[in-house]
Protein backbone atom coordinates (compact mmCIF):
# COMPACT_ATOMS: atom_id res chain seq x y z
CA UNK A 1 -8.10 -13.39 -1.63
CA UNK A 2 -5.08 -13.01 0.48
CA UNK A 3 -2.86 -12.27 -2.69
CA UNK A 4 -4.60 -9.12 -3.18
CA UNK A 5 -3.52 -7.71 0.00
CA UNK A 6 -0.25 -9.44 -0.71
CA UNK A 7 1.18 -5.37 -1.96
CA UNK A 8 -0.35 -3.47 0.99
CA UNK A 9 1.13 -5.58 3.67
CA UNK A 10 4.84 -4.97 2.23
CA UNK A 11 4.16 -1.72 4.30
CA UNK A 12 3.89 -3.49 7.01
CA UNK A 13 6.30 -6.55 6.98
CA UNK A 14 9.32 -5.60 4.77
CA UNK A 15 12.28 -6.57 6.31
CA UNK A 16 16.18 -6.63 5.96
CA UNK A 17 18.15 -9.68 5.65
CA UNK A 18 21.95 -8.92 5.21
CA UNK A 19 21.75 -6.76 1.48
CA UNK A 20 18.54 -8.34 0.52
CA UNK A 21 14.78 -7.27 0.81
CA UNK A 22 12.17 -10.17 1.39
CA UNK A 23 8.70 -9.26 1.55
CA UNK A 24 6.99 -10.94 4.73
CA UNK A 25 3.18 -11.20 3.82
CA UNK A 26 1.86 -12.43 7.49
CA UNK A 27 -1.26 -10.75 8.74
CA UNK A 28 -4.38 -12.80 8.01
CA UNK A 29 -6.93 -12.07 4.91
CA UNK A 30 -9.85 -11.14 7.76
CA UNK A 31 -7.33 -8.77 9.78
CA UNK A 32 -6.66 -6.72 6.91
CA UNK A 33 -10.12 -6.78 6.13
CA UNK A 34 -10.60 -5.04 9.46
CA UNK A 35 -8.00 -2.35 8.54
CA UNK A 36 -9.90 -0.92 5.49
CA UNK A 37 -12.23 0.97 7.69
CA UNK A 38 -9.87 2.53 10.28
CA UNK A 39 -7.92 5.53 10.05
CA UNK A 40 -5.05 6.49 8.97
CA UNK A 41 -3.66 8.19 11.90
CA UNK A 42 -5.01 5.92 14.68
CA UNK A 43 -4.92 2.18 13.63
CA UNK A 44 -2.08 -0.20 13.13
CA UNK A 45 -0.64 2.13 10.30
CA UNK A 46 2.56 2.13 12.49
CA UNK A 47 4.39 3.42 9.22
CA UNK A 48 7.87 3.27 8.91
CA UNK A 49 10.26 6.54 7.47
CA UNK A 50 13.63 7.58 7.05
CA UNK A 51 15.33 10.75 7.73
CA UNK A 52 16.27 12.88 5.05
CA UNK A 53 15.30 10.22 2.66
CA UNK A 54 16.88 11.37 -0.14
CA UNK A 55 20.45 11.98 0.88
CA UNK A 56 21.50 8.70 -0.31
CA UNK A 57 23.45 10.46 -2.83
CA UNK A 58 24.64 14.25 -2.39
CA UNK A 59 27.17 16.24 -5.19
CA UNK A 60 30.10 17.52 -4.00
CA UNK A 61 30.62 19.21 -7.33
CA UNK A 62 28.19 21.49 -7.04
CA UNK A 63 27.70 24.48 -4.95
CA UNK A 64 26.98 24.19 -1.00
CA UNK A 65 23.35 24.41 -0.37
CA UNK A 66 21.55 27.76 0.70
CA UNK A 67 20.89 25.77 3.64
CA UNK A 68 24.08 26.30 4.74
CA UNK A 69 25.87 29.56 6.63
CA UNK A 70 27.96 31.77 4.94
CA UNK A 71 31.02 30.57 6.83
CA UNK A 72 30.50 26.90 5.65
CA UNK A 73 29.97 27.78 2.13
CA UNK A 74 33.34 30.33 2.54
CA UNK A 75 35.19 26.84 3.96
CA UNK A 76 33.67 24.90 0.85
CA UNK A 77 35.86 26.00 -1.26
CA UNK A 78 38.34 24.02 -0.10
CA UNK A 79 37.93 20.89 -2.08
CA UNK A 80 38.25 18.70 1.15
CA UNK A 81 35.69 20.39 2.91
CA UNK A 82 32.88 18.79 0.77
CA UNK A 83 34.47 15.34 0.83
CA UNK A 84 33.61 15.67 4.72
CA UNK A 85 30.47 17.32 4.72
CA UNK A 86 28.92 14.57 2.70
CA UNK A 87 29.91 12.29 5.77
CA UNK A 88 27.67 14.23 7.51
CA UNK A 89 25.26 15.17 5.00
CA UNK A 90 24.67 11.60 4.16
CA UNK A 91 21.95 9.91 6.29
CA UNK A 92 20.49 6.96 4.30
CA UNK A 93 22.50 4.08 2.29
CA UNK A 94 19.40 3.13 0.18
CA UNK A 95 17.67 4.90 -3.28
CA UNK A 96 14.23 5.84 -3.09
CA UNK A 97 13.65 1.96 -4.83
CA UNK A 98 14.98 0.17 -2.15
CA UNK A 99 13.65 2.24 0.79
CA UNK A 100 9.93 1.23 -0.49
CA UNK A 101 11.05 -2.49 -1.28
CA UNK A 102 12.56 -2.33 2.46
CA UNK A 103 8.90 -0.96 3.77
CA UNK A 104 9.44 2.62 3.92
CA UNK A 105 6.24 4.29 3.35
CA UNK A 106 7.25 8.16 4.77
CA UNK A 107 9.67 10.08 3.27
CA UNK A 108 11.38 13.60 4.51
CA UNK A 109 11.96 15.75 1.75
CA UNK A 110 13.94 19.02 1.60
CA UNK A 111 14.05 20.86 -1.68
CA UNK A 112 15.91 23.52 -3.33
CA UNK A 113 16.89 25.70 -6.64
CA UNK A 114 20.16 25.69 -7.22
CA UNK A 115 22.37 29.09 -8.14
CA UNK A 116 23.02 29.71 -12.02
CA UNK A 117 19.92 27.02 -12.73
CA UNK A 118 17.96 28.78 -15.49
CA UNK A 119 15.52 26.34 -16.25
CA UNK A 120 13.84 26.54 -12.19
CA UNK A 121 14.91 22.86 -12.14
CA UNK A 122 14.57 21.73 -8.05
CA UNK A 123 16.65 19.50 -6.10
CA UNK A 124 16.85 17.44 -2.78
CA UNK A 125 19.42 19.09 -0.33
CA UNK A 126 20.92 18.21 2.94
CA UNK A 127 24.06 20.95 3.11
CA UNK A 128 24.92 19.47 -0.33
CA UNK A 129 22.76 19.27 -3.57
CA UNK A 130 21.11 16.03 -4.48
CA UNK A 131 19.12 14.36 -7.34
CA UNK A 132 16.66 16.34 -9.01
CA UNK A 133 13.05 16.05 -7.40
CA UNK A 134 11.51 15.19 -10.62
CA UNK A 135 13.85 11.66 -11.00
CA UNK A 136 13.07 10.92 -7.12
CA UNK A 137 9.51 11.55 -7.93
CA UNK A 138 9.69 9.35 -10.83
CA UNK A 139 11.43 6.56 -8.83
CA UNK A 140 8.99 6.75 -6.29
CA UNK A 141 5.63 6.51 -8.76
CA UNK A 142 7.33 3.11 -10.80
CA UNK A 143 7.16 1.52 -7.44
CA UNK A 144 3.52 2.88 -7.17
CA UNK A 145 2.13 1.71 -10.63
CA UNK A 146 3.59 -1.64 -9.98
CA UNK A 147 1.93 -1.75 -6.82
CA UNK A 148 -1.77 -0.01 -6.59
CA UNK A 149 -2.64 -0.46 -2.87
CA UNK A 150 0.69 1.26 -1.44
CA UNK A 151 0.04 4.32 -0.14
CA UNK A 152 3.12 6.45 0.79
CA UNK A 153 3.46 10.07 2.52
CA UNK A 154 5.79 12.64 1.03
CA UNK A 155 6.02 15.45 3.51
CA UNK A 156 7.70 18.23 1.75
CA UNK A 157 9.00 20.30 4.78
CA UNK A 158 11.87 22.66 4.03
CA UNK A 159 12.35 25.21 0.43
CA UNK A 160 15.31 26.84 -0.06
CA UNK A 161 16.37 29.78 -2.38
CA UNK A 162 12.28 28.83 -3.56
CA UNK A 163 10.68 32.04 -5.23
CA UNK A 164 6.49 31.55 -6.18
CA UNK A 165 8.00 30.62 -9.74
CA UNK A 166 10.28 27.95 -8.45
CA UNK A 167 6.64 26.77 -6.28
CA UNK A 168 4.70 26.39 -9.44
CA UNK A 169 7.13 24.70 -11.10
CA UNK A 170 7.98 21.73 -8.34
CA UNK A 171 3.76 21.59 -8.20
CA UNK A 172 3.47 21.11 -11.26
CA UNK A 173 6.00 18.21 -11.58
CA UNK A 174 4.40 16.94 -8.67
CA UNK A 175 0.84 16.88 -10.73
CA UNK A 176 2.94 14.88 -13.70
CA UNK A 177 4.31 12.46 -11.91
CA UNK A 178 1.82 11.40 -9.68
CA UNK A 179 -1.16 12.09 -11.45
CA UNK A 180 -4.71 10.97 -10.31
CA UNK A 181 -2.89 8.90 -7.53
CA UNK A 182 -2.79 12.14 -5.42
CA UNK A 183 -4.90 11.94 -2.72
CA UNK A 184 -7.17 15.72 -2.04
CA UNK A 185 -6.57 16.69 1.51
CA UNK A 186 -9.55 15.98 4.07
CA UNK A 187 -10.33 15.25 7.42
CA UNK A 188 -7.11 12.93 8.45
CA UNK A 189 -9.95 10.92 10.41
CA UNK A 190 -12.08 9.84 7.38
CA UNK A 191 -8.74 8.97 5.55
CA UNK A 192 -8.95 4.84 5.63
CA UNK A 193 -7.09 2.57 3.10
CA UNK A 194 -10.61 1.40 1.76
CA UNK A 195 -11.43 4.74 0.99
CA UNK A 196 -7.91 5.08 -0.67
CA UNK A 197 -8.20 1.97 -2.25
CA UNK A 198 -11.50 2.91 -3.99
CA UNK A 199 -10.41 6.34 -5.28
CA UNK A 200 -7.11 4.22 -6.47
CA UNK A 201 -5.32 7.18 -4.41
CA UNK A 202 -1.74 6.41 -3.29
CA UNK A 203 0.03 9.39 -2.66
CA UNK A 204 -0.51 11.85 0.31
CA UNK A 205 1.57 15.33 -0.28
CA UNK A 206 2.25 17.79 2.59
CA UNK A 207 3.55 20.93 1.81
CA UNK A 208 4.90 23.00 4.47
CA UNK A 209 4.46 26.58 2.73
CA UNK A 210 1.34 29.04 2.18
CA UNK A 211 0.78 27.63 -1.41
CA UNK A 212 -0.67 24.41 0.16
CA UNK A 213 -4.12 26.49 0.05
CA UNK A 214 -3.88 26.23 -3.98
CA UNK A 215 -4.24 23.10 -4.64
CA UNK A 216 -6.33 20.52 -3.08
CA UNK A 217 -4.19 17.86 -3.19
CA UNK A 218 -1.52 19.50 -1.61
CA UNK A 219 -1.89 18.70 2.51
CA UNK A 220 -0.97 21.55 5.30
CA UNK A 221 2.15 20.90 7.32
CA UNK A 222 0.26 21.30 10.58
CA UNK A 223 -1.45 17.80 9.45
CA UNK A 224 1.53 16.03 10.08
CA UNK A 225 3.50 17.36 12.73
CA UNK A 226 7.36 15.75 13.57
CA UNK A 227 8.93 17.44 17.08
CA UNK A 228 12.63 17.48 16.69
CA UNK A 229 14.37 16.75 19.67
CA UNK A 230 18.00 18.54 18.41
CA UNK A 231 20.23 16.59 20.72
CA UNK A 232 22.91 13.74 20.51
CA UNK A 233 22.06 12.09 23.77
CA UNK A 234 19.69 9.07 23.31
CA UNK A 235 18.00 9.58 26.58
CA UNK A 236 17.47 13.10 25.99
CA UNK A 237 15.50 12.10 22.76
CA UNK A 238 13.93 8.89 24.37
CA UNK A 239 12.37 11.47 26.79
CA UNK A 240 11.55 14.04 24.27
CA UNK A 241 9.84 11.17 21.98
CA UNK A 242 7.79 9.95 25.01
CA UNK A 243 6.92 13.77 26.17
CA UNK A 244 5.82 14.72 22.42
CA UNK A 245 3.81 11.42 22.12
CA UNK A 246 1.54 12.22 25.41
CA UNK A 247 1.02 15.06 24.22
CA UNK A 248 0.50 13.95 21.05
CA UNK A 249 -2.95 15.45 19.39
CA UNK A 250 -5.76 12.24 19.29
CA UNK A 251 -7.53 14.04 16.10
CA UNK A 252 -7.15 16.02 13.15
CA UNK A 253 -3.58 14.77 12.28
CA UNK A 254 -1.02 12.61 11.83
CA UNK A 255 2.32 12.25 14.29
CA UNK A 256 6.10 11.63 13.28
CA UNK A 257 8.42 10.68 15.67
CA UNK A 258 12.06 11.17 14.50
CA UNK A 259 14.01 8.95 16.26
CA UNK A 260 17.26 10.68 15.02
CA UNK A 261 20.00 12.56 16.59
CA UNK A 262 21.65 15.84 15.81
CA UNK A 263 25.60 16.37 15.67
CA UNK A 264 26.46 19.70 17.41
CA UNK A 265 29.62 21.31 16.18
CA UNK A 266 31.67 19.82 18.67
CA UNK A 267 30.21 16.22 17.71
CA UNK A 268 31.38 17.29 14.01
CA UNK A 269 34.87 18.16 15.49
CA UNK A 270 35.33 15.04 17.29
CA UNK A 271 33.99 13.06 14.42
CA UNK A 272 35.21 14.75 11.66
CA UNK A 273 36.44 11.98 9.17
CA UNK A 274 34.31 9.63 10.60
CA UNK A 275 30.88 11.39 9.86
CA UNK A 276 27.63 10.80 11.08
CA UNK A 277 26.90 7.02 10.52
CA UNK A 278 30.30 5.94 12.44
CA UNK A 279 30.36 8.81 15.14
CA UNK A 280 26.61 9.18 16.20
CA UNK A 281 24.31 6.42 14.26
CA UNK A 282 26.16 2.94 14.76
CA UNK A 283 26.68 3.04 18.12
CA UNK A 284 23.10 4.78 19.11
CA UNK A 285 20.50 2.87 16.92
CA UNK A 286 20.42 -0.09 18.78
CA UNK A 287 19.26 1.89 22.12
CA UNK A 288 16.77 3.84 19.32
CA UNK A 289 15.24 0.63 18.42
CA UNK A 290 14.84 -0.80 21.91
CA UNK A 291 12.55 1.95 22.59
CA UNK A 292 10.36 1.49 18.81
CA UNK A 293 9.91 -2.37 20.74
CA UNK A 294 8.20 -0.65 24.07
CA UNK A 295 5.81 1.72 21.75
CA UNK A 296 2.48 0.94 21.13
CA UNK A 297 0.82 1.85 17.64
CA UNK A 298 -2.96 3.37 18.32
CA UNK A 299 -4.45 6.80 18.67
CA UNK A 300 -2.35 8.07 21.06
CA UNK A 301 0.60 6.19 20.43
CA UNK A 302 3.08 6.01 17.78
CA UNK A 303 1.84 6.35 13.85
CA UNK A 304 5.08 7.64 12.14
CA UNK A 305 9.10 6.80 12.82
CA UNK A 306 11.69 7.94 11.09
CA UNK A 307 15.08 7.30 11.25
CA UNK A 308 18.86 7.56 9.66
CA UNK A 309 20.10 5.03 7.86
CA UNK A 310 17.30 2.33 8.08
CA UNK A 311 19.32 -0.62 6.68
CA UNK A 312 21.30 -0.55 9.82
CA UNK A 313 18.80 -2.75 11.93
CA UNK A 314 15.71 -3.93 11.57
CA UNK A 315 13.16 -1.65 12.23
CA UNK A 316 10.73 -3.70 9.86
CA UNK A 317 10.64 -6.08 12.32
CA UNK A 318 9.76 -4.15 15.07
CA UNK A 319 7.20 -2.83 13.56
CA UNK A 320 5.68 -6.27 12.57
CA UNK A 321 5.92 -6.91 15.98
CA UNK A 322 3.85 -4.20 17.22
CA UNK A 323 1.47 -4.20 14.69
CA UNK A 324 0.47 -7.62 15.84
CA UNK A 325 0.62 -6.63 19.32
CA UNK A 326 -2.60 -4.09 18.24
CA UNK A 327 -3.96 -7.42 16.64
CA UNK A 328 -3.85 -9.05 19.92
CA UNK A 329 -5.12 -6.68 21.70
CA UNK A 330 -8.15 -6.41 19.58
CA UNK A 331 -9.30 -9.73 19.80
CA UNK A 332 -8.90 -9.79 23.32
CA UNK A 333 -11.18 -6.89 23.37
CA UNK A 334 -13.84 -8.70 21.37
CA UNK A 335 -13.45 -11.67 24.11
């Protein structure tokens, strides 16, 4: 019946209204039915991400991240100094929780040890250390028990201060949390939900480091590919996102599109109490999002977007709204 799809299309049709999360469940029982048997990478799965998805919560007690240079940790120690880089370390409002109730289904992950750690305990960074990997990981598989036909993609894509020890040890937390709902890399095109669905595999893990070839559920970082544009002018990254889409690869992987900008110094100078949500995201997103309405999902269009903060607007929506442009499109072509 419908109600049995009623989890899966979540990832499609979450959307914001004001603080609050409502669910929209509107695709039709035989559409989804159609969507069992297409891939991953080329059908509607138009999935929506967020940008450093953890960063929701960063420590200015603790140490500045190995991530950072030498100068910036030197200026850290200058209590004040942290209280502004986590303006501009911060780049989601939302837990891990309410990112997957709002639809997210990718998340950007960038992991690290952390200096006088004896235990090899690893931890989200963005300049400034966050929750421990194991509690995100934790969050992150609640959501997934309580809903069997989610499927979400953690793309594990930066390790810092990371020695083999520190490897084995994340893996392995990795293996406890999620269990049998990892999902063994394969050929991205024979990747379908049905296939998922049977297998009762909900959890995709790319690991951007040589110990990928270990373990077969880990996936290689060249499977899922996200060109950074590095700029903070919005048509400089509109045209990078529409250069890096046509030339996007049709097989063999997924695509993310980061629809984010990147303070330069001088942006951080300008901006400085202000931080990255008032000085570059605010004013910016809105001009982001008109361009998510002109995409297309499909094989060579977009599959992945990610973006900072994603409570600001409603990217949910947009996606909806593509997605059922695809719909469209294919009953046309059965006309």
């Amino acid at each position: 019946s419908l109600k049995n799809f009623a989890s899966i299309c979540s990832q499609y049709s979450a959307c914001v209204l004001g603080s609050k999360f409502l669910l929209l469940f509107s695709y039709q029982l035989d559409y989804l039915s159609q969507l069992q048997s297409q891939p991953l990478s080329s059908h509607l799965l138009l999935r929506i991400g967020s940008h450093d998805s953890f960063s929701y919560w960063v420590d200015e007690k603790s140490p500045v991240g190995p991530d950072q240079t030498p100068a910036i940790k030197r200026l850290a120690r200058i209590s004040l100094v942290k209280k502004l880089m986590k303006k501009w370390s911060v780049t989601q409002n939302l837990t891990f929780r309410e990112q997957l109730d709002a639809g997210i289904r990718y998340f950007d992950l960038r992991v690290s040890s952390k200096p006088g750690d004896a235990d090899q305990e690893i931890y989200f960074i963005h300049g400034l250390f966050g929750i421990r990997v194991w509690d995100g990981l934790m969050e992150i598989d609640s959501f997934l028990t309580q809903h069997p036909q989610e499927i979400v993609f953690l793309d594990f894509n930066h390790f810092y201060a990371m020695d083999e020890a520190h490897h084995k040890h994340l893996i392995l937390r990795i293996q406890e949390a999620f269990g049998s709902k990892l999902c063994s890399a394969c050929s991205v095109e024979s990747m379908t939900l049905q296939t998922l669905w049977e297998k009762k595999c909900q959890v995709l893990i790319f690991y951007h480091c040589p110990f990928y070839k270990q373990y077969p559920f880990l996936w290689p970082g060249k499977k899922i590919p996200a060109p950074w544009a590095n700029t903070t002018s919005v048509h400089k990254l509109i045209l990078f996102l529409e250069t890096t889409l046509s030339e996007r690869s049709p097989h063999g992987s997924f695509h993310v599109s980061q629809a984010i900008l990147t303070p330069r110094v001088k942006t951080i100078a300008r901006g400085l109490v202000g931080g990255l949500k008032n000085t570059l995201v605010h004013r910016n997103l809105p001009a982001i999002l008109d361009w998510v309405k002109t995409q297309k999902p499909g094989a060579l269009g977009v599959n992945i977007i990610t973006s900072d903060f994603v409570d600001l607007v409603d990217f949910a929506t947009a996606v909806i709204e593509l997605n059922d442009l695809l719909q469209e499109d294919r009953a046309l072509a059965k006309c």
